[in-house]
PDB file of N, CA and C in Angstrom:
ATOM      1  N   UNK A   1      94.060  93.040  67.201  1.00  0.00           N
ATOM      2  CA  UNK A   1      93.661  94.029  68.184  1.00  0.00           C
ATOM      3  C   UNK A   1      94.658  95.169  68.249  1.00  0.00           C
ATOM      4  N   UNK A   2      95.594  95.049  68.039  1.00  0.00           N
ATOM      5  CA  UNK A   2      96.897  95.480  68.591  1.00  0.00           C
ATOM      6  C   UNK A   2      96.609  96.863  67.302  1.00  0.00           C
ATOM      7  N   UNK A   3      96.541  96.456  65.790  1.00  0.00           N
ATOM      8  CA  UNK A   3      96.457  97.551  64.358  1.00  0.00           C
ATOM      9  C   UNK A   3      95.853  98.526  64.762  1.00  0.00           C
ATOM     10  N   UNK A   4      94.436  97.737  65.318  1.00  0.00           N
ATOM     11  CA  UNK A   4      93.278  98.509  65.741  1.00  0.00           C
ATOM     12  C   UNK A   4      93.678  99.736  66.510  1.00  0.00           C
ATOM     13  N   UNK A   5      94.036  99.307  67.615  1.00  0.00           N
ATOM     14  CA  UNK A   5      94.546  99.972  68.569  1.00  0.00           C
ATOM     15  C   UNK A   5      95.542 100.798  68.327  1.00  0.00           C
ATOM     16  N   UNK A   6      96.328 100.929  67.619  1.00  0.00           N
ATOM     17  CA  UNK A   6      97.442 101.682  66.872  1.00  0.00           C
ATOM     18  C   UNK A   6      96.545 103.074  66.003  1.00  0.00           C
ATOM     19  N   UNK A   7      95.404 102.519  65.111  1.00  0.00           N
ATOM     20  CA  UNK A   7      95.450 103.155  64.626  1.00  0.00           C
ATOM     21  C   UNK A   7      94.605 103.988  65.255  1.00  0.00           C
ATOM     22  N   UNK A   8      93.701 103.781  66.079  1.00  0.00           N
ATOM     23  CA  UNK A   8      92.981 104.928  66.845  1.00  0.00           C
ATOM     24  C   UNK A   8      93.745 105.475  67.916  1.00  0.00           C
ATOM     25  N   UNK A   9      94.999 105.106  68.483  1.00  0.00           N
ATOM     26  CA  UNK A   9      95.829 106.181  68.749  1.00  0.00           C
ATOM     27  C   UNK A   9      96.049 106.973  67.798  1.00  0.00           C
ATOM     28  N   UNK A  10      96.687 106.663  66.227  1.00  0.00           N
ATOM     29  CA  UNK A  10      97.027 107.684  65.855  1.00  0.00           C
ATOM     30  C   UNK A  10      96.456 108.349  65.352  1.00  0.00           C
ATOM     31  N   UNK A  11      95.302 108.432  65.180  1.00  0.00           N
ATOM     32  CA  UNK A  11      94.106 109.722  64.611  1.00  0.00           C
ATOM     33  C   UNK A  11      94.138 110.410  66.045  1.00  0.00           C
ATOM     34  N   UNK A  12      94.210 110.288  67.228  1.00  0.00           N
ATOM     35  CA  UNK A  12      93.687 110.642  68.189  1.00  0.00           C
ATOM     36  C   UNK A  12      94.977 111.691  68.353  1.00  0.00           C
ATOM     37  N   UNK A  13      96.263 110.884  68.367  1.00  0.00           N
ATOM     38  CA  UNK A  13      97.712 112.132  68.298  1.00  0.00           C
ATOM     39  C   UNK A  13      97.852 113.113  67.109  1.00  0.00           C
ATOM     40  N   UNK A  14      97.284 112.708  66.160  1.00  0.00           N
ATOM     41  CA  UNK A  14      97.381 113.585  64.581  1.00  0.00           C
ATOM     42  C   UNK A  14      96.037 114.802  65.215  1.00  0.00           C
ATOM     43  N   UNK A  15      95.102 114.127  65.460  1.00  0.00           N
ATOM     44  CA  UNK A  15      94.000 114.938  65.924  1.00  0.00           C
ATOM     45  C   UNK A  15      94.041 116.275  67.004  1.00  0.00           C
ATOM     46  N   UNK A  16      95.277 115.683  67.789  1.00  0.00           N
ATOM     47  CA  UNK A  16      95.431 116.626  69.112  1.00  0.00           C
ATOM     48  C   UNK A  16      96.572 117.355  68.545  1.00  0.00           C
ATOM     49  N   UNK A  17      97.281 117.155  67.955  1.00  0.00           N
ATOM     50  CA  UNK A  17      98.341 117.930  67.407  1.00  0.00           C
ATOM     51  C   UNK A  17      97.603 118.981  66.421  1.00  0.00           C
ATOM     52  N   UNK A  18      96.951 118.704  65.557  1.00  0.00           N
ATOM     53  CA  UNK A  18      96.153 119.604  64.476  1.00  0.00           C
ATOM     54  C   UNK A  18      94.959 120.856  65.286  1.00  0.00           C
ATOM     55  N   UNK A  19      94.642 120.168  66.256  1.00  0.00           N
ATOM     56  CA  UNK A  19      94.291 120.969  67.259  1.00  0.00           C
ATOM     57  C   UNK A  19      94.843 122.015  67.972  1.00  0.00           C
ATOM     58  N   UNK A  20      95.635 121.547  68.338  1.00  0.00           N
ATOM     59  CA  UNK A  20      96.467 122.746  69.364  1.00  0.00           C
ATOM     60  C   UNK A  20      97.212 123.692  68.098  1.00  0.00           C
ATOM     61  N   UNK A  21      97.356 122.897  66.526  1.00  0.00           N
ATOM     62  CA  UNK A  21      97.729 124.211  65.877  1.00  0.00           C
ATOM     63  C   UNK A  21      96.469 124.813  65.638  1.00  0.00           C
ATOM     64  N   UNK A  22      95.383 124.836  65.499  1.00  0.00           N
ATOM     65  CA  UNK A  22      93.985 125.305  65.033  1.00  0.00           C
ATOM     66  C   UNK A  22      94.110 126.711  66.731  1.00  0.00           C
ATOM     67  N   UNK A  23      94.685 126.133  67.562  1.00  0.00           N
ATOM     68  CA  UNK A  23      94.271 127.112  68.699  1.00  0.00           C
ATOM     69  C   UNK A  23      95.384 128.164  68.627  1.00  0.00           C
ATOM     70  N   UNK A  24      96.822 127.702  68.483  1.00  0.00           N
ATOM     71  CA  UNK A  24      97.607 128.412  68.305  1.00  0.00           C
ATOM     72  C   UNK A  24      97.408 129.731  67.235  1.00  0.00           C
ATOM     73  N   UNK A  25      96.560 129.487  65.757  1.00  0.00           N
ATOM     74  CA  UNK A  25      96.301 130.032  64.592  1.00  0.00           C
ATOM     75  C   UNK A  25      95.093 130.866  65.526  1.00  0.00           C
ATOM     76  N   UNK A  26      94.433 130.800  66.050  1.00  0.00           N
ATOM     77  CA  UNK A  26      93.321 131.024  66.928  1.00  0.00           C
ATOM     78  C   UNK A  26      93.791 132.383  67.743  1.00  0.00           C
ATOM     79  N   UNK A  27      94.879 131.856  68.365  1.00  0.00           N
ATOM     80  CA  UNK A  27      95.188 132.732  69.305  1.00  0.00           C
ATOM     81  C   UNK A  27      95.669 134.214  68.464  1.00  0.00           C
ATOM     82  N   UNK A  28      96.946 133.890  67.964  1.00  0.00           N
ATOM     83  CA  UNK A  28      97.673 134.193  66.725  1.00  0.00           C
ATOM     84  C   UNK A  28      96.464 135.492  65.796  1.00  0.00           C
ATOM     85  N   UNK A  29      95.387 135.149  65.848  1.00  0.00           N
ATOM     86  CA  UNK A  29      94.273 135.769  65.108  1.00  0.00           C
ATOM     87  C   UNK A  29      93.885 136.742  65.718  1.00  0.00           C
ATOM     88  N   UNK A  30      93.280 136.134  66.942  1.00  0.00           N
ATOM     89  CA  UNK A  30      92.920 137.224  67.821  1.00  0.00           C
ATOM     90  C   UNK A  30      93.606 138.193  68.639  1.00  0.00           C
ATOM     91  N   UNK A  31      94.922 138.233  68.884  1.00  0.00           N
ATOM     92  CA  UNK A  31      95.704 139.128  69.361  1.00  0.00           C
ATOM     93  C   UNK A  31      96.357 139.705  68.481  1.00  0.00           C
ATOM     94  N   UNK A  32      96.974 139.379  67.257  1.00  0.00           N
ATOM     95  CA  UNK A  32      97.788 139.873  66.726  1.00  0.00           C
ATOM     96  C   UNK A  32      97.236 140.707  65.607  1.00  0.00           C
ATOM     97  N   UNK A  33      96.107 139.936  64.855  1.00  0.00           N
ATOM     98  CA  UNK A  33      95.574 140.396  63.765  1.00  0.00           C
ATOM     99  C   UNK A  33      94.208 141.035  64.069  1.00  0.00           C
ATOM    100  N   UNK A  34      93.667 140.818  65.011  1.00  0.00           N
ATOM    101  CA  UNK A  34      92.825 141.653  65.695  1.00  0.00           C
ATOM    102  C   UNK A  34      91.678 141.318  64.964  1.00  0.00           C
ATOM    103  N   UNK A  35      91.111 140.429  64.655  1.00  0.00           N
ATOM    104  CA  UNK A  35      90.231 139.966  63.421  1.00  0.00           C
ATOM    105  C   UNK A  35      89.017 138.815  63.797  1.00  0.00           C
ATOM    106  N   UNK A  36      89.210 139.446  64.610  1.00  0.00           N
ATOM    107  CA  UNK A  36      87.822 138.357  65.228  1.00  0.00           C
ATOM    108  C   UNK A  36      88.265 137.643  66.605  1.00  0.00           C
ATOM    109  N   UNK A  37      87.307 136.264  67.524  1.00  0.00           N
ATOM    110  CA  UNK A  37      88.436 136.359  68.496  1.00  0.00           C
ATOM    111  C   UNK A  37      87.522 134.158  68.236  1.00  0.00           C
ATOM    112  N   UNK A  38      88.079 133.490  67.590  1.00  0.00           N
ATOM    113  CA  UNK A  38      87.751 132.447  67.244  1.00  0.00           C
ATOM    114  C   UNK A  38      88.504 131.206  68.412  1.00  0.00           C
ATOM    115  N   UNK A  39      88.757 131.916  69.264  1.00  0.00           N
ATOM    116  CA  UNK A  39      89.510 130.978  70.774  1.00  0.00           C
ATOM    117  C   UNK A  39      88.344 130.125  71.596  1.00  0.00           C
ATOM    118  N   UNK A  40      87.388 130.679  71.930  1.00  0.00           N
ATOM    119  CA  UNK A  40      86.546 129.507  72.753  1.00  0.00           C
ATOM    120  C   UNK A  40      85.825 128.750  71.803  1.00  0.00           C
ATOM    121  N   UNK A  41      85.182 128.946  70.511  1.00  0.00           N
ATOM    122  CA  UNK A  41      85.584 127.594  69.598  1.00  0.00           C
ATOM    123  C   UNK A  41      86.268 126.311  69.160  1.00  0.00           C
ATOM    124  N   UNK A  42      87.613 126.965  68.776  1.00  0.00           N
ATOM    125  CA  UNK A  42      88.574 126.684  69.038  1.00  0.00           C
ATOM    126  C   UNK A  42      88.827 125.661  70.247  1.00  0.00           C
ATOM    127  N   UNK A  43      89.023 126.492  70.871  1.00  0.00           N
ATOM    128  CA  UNK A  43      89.762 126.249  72.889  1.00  0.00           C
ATOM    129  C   UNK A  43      89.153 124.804  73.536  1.00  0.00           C
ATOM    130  N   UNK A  44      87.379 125.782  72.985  1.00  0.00           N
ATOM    131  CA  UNK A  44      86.708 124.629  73.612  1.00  0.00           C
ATOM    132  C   UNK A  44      87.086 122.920  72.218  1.00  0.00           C
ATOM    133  N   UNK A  45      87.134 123.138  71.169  1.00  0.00           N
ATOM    134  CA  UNK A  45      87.553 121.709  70.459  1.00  0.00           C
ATOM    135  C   UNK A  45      88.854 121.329  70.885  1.00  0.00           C
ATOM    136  N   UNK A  46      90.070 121.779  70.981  1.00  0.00           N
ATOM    137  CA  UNK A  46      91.286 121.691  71.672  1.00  0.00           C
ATOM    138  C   UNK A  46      90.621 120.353  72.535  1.00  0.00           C
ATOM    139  N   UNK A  47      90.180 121.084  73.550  1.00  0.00           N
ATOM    140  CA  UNK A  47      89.918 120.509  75.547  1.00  0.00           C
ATOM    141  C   UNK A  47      89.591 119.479  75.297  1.00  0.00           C
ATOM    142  N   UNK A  48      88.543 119.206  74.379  1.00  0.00           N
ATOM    143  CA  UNK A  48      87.773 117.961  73.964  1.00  0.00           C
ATOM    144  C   UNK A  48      88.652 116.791  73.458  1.00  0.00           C
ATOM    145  N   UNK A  49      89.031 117.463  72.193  1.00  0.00           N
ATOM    146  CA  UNK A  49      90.205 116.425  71.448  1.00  0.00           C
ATOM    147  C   UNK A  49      91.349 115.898  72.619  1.00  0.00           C
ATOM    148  N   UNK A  50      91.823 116.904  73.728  1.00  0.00           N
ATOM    149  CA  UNK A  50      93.219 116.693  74.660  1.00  0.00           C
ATOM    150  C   UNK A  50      92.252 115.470  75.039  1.00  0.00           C
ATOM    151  N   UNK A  51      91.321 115.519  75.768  1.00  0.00           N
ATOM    152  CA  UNK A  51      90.626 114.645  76.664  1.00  0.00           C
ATOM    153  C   UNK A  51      90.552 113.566  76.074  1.00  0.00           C
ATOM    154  N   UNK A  52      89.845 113.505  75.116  1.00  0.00           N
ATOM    155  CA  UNK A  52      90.209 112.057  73.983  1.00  0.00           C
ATOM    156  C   UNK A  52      91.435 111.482  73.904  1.00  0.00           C
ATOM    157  N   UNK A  53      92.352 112.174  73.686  1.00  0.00           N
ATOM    158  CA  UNK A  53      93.667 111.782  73.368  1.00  0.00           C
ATOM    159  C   UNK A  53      94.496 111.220  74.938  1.00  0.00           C
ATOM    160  N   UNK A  54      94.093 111.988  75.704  1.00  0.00           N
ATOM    161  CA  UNK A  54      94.300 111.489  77.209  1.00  0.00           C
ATOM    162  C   UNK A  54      93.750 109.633  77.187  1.00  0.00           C
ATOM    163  N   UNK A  55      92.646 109.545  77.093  1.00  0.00           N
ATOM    164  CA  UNK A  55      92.098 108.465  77.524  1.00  0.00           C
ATOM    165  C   UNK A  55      91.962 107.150  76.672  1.00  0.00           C
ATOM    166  N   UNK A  56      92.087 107.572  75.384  1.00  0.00           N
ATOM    167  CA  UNK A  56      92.923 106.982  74.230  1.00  0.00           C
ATOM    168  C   UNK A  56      94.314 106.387  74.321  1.00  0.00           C
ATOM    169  N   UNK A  57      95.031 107.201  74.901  1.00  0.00           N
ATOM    170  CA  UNK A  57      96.503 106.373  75.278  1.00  0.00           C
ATOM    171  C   UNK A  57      96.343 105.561  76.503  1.00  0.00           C
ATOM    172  N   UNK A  58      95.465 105.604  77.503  1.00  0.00           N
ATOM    173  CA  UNK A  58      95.072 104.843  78.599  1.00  0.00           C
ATOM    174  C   UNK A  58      94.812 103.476  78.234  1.00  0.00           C
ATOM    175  N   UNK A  59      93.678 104.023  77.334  1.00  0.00           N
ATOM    176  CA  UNK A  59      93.077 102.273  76.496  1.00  0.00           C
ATOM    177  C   UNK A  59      94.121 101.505  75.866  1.00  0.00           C
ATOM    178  N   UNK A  60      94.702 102.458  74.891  1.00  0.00           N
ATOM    179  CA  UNK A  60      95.379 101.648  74.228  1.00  0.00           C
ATOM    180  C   UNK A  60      96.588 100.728  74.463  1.00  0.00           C
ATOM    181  N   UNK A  61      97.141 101.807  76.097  1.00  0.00           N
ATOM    182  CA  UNK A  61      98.841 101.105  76.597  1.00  0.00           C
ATOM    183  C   UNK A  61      98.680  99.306  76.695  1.00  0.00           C
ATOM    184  N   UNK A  62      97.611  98.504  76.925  1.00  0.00           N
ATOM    185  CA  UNK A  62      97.557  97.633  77.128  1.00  0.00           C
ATOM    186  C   UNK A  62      97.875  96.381  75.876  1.00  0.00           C
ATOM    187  N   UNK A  63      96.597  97.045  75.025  1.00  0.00           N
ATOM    188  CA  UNK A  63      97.057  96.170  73.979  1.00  0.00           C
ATOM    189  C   UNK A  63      98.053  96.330  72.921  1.00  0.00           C
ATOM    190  N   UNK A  64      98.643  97.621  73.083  1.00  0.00           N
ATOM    191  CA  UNK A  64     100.122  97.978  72.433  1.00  0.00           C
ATOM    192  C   UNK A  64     101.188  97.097  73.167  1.00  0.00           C
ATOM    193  N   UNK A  65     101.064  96.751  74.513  1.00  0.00           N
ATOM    194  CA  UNK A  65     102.055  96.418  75.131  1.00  0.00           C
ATOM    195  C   UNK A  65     103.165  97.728  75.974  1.00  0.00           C
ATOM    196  N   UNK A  66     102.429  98.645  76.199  1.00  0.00           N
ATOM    197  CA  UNK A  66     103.604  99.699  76.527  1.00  0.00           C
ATOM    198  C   UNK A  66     103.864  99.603  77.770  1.00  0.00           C
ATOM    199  N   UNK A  67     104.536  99.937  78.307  1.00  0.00           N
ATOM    200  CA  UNK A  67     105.251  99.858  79.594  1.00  0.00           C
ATOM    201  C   UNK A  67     104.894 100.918  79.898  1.00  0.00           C
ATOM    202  N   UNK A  68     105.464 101.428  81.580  1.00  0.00           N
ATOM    203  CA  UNK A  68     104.799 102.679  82.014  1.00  0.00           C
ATOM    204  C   UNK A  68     105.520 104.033  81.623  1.00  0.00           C
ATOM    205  N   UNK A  69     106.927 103.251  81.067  1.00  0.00           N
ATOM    206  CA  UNK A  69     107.645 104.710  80.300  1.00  0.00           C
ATOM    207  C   UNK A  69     107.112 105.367  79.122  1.00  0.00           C
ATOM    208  N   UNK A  70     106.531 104.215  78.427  1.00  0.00           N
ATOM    209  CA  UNK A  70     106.410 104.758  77.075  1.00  0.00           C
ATOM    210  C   UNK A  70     104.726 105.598  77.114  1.00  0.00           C
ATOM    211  N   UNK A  71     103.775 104.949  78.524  1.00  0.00           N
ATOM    212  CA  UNK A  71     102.674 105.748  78.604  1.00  0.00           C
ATOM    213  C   UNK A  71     103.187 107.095  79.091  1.00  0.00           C
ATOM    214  N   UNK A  72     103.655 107.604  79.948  1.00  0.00           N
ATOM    215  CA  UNK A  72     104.241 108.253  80.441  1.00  0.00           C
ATOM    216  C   UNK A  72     104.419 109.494  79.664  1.00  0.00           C
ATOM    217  N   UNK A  73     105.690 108.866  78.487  1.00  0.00           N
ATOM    218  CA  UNK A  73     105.737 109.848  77.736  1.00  0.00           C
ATOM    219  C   UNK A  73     104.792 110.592  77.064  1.00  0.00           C
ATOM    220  N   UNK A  74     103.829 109.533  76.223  1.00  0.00           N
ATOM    221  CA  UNK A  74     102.679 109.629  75.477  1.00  0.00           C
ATOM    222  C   UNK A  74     101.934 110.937  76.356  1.00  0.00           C
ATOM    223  N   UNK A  75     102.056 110.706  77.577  1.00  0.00           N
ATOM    224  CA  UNK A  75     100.899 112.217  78.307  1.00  0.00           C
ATOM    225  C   UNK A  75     101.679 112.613  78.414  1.00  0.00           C
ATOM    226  N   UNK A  76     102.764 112.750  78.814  1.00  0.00           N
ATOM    227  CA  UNK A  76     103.440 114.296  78.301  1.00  0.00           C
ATOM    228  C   UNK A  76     103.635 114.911  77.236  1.00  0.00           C
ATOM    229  N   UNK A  77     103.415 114.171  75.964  1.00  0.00           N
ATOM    230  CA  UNK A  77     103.364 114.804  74.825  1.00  0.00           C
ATOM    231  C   UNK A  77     102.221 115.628  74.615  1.00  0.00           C
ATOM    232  N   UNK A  78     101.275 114.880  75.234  1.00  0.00           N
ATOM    233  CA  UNK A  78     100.034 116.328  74.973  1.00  0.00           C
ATOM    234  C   UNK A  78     100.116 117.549  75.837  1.00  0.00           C
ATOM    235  N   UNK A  79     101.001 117.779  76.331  1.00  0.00           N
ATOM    236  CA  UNK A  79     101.106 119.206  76.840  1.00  0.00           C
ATOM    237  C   UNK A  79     101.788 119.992  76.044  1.00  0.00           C
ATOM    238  N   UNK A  80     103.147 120.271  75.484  1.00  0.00           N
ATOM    239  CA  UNK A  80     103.639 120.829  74.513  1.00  0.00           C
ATOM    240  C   UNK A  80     102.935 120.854  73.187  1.00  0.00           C
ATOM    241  N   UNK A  81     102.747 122.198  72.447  1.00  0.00           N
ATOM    242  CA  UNK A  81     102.116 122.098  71.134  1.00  0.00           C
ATOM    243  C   UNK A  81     102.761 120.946  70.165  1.00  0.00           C
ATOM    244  N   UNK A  82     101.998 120.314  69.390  1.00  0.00           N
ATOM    245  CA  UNK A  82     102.260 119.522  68.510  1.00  0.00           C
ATOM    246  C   UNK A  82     103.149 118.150  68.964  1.00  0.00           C
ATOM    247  N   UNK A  83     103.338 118.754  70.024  1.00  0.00           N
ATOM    248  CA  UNK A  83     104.155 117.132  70.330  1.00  0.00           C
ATOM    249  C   UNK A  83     103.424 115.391  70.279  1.00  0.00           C
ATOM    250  N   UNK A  84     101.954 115.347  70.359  1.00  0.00           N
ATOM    251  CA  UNK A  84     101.371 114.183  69.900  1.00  0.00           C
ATOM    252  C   UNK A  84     102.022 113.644  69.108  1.00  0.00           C
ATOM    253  N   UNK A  85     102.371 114.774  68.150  1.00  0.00           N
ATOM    254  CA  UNK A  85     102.475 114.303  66.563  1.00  0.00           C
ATOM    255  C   UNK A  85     103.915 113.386  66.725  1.00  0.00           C
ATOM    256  N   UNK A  86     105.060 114.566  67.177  1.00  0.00           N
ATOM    257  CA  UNK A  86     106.366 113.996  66.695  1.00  0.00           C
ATOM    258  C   UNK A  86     106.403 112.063  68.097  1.00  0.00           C
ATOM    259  N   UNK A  87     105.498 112.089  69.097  1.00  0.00           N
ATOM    260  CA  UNK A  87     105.367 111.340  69.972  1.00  0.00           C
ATOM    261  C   UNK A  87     105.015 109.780  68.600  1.00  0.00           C
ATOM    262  N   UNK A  88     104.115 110.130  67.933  1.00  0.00           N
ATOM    263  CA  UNK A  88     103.105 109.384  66.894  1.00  0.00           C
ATOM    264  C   UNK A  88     104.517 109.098  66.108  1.00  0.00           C
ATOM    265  N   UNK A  89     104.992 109.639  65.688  1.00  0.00           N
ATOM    266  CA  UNK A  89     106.200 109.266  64.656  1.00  0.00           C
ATOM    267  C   UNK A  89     107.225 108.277  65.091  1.00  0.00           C
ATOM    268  N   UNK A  90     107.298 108.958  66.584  1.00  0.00           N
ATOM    269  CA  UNK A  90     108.815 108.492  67.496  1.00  0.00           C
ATOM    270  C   UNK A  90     107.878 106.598  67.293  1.00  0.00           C
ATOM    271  N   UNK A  91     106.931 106.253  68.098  1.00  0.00           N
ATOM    272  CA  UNK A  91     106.099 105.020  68.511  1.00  0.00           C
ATOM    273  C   UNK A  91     106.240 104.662  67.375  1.00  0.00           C
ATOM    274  N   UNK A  92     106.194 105.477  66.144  1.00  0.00           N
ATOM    275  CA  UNK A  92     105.857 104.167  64.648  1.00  0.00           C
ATOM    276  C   UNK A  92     107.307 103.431  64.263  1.00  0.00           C
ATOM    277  N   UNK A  93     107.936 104.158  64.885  1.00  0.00           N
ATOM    278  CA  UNK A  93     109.399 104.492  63.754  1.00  0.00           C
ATOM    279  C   UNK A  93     109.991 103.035  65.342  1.00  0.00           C
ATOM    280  N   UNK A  94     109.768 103.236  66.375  1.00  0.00           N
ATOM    281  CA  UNK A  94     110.866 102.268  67.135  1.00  0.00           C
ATOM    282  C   UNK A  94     109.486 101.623  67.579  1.00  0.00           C
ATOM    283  N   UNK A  95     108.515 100.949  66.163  1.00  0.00           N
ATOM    284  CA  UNK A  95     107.694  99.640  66.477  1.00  0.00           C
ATOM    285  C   UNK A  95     106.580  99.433  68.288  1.00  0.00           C
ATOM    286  N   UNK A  96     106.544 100.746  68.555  1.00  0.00           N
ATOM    287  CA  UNK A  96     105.800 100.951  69.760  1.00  0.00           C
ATOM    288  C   UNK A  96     104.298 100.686  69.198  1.00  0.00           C
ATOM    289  N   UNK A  97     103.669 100.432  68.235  1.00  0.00           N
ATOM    290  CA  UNK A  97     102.486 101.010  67.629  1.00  0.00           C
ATOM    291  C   UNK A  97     102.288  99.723  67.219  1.00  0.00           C
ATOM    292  N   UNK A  98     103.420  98.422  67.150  1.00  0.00           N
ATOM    293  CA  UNK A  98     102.626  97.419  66.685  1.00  0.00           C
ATOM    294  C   UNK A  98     102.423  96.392  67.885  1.00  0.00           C
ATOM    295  N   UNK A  99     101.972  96.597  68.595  1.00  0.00           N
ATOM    296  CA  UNK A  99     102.063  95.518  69.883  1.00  0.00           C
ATOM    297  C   UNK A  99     102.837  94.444  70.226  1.00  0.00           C
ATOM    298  N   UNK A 100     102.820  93.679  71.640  1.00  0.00           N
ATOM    299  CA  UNK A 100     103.767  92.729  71.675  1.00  0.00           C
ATOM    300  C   UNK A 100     104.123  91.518  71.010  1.00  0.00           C
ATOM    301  N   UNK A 101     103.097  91.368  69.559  1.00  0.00           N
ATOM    302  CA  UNK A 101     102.534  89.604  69.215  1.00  0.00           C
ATOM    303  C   UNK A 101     103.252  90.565  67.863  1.00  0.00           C
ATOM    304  N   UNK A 102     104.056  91.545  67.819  1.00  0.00           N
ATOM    305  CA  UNK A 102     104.404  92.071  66.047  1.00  0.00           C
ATOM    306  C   UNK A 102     105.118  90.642  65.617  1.00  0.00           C
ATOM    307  N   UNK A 103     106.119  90.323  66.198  1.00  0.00           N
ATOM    308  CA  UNK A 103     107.051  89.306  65.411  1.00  0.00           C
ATOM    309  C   UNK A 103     106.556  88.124  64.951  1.00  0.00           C
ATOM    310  N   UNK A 104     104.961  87.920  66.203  1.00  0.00           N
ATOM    311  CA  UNK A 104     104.472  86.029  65.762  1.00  0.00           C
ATOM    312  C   UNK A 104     103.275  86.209  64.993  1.00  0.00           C
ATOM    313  N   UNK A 105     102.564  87.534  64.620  1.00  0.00           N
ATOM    314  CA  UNK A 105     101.395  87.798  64.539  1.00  0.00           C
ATOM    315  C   UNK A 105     101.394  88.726  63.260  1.00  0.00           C
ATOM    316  N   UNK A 106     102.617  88.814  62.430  1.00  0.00           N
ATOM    317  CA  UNK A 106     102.952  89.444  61.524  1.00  0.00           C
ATOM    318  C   UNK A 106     102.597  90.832  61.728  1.00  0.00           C
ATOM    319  N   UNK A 107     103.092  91.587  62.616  1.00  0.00           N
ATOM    320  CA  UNK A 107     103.199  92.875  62.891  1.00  0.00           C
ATOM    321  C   UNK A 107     104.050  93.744  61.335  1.00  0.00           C
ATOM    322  N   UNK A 108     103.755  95.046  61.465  1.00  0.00           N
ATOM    323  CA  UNK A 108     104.291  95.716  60.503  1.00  0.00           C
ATOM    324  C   UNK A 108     105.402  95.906  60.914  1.00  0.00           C
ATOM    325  N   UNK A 109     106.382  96.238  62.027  1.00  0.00           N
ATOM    326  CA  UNK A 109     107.331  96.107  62.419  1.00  0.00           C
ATOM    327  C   UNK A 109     108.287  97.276  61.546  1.00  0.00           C
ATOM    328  N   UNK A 110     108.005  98.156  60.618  1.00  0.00           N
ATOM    329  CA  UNK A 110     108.159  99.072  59.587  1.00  0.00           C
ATOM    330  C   UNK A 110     109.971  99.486  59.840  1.00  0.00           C
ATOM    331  N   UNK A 111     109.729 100.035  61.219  1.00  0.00           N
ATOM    332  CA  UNK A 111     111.128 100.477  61.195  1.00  0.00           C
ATOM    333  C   UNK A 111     112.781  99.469  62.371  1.00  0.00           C
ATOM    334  N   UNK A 112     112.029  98.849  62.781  1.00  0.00           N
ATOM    335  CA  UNK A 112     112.824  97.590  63.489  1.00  0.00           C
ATOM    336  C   UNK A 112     113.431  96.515  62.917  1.00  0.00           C
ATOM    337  N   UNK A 113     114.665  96.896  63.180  1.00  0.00           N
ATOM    338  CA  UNK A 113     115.368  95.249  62.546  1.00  0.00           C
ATOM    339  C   UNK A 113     115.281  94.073  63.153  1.00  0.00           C
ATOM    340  N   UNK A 114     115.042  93.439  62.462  1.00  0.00           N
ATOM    341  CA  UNK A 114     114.580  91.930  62.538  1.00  0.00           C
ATOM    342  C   UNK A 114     115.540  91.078  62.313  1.00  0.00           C
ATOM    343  N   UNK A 115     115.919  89.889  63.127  1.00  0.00           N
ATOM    344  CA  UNK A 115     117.602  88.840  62.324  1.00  0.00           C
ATOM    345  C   UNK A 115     116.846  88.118  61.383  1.00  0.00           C
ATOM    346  N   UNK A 116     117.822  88.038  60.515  1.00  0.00           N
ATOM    347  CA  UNK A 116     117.221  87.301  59.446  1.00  0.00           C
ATOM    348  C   UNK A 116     117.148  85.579  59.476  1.00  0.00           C
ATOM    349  N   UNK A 117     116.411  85.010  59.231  1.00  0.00           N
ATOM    350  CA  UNK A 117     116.631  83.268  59.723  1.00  0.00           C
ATOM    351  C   UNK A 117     116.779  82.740  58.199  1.00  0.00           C
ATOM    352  N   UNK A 118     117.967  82.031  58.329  1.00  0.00           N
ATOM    353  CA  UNK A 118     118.494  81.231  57.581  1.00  0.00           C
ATOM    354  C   UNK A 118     118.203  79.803  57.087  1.00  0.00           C
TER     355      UNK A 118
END
């Protein structure tokens, strides 16, 4: 449950991050380059994807095992541009992404040291 759950967070943070650059490039277009004005397209996929990604980390804090810090953070990352993303990296890298059963349940455990048993 726990993979599962990992991994549709992280399409959902890759998703909201790729987004808010699609709006940024958006914005960027229409003010600067004067070239059309591709923002409520845009804006409106942004809102959608944030909202997903909002309620996505809701679902998922449970069977990740996260505590209320690490949800916490997770919504504050979707306010700053791109921060989903580096949020998605931080969770993979200090084993937030493999739930609480990683060690008995053969979690990927990728970047956490483990003691070695003798």
């Amino acid at each position: 449950m726990a993979s599962r759950a990992a991994l549709i967070f992280r399409v959902a943070a890759v998703a909201e991050a790729l987004s808010w650059a699609a709006l940024l490039i958006g914005m960027f277009t229409r003010d600067v380059l004067e070239a059309g004005n591709p923002v409520p397209v845009v804006g409106m996929t942004h809102g959608i994807v944030f909202v997903v990604y909002v309620l996505v980390t809701l679902a998922v804090a449970k069977p990740l095992g996260w505590k209320f810090g690490t949800v916490f953070w997770a919504l504050v990352a979707s306010v700053p541009p791109l921060f989903t993303w580096f949020f998605e990296k931080w969770a993979l890298r200090r084993g937030k992404l493999d739930g609480p059963q990683r060690l008995t349940h053969g979690g990927t455990g990728l970047f956490v040291r483990q003691p070695v048993s003798v």
